[in-house]
Protein backbone atom coordinates (compact mmCIF):
# COMPACT_ATOMS: atom_id res chain seq x y z
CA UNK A 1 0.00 0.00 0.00
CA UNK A 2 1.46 3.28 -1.08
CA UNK A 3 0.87 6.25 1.45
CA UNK A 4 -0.34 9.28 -0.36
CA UNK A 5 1.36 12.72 -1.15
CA UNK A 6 0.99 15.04 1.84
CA UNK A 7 -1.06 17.95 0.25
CA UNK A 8 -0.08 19.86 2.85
CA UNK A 9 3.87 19.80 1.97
CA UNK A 10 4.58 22.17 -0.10
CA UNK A 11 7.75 24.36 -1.46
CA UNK A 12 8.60 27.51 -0.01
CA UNK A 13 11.50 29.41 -0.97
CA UNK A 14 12.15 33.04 0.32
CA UNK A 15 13.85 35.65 -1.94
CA UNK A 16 16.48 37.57 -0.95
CA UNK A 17 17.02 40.94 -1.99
CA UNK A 18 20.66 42.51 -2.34
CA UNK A 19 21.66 44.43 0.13
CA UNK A 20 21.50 47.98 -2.04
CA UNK A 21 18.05 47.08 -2.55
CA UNK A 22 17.28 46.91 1.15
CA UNK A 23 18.76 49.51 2.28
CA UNK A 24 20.25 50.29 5.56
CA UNK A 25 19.25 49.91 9.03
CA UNK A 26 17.74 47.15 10.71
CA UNK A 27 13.93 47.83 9.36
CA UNK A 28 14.99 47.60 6.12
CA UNK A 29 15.34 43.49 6.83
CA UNK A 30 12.10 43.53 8.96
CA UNK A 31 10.02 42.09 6.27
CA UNK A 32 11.90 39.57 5.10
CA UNK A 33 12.71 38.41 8.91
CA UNK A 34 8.77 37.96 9.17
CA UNK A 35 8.40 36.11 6.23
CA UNK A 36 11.04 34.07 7.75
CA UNK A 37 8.85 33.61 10.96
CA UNK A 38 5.76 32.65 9.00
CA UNK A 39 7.43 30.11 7.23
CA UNK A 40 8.92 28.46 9.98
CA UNK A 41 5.80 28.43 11.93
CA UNK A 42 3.48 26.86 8.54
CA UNK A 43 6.74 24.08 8.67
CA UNK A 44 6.40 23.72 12.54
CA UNK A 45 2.90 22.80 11.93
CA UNK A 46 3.17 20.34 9.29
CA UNK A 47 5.59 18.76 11.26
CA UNK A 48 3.38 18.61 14.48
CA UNK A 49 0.57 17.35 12.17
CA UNK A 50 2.54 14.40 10.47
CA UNK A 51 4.59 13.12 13.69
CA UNK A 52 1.14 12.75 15.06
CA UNK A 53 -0.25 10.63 11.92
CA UNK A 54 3.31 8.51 12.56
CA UNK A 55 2.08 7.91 16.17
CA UNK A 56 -1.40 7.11 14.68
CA UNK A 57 0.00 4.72 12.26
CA UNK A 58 2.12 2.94 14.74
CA UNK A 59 -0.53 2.09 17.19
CA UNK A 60 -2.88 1.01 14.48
CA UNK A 61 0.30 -1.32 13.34
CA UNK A 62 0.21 -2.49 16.85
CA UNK A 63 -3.19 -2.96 16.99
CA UNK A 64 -3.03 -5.09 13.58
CA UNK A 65 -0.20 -7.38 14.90
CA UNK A 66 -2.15 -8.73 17.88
């Protein structure tokens, strides 16, 4: 049985601007550092969500074996 492609997963890729384009000063890099934070936290989450169907798959394994 083959699992099936996590529609959640998907590619993310961030963009980084030169430097000149930027700017100077530490707000200049604000929005890409949130960006940064909201794709960590969407990861965090898909993580979360598919260590807990692992769990749920092993104890339905474990079920199936007894």
């Amino acid at each position: 049985m083959k699992p099936e492609p996590n529609a959640d997963l998907q590619t993310q890729s961030i963009k980084i601007p030169s430097a000149a384009a930027l700017g100077s000063g530490k707000e200049a890099w604000r929005p890409l550092a949130l960006r940064a934070v909201d794709i960590n936290a969407d990861l965090s989450a898909t993580i979360k969500r598919q260590a807990q169907t692992l769990c749920d798959a092993r104890a339905e394994l474990e079920l199936l074996r007894r």
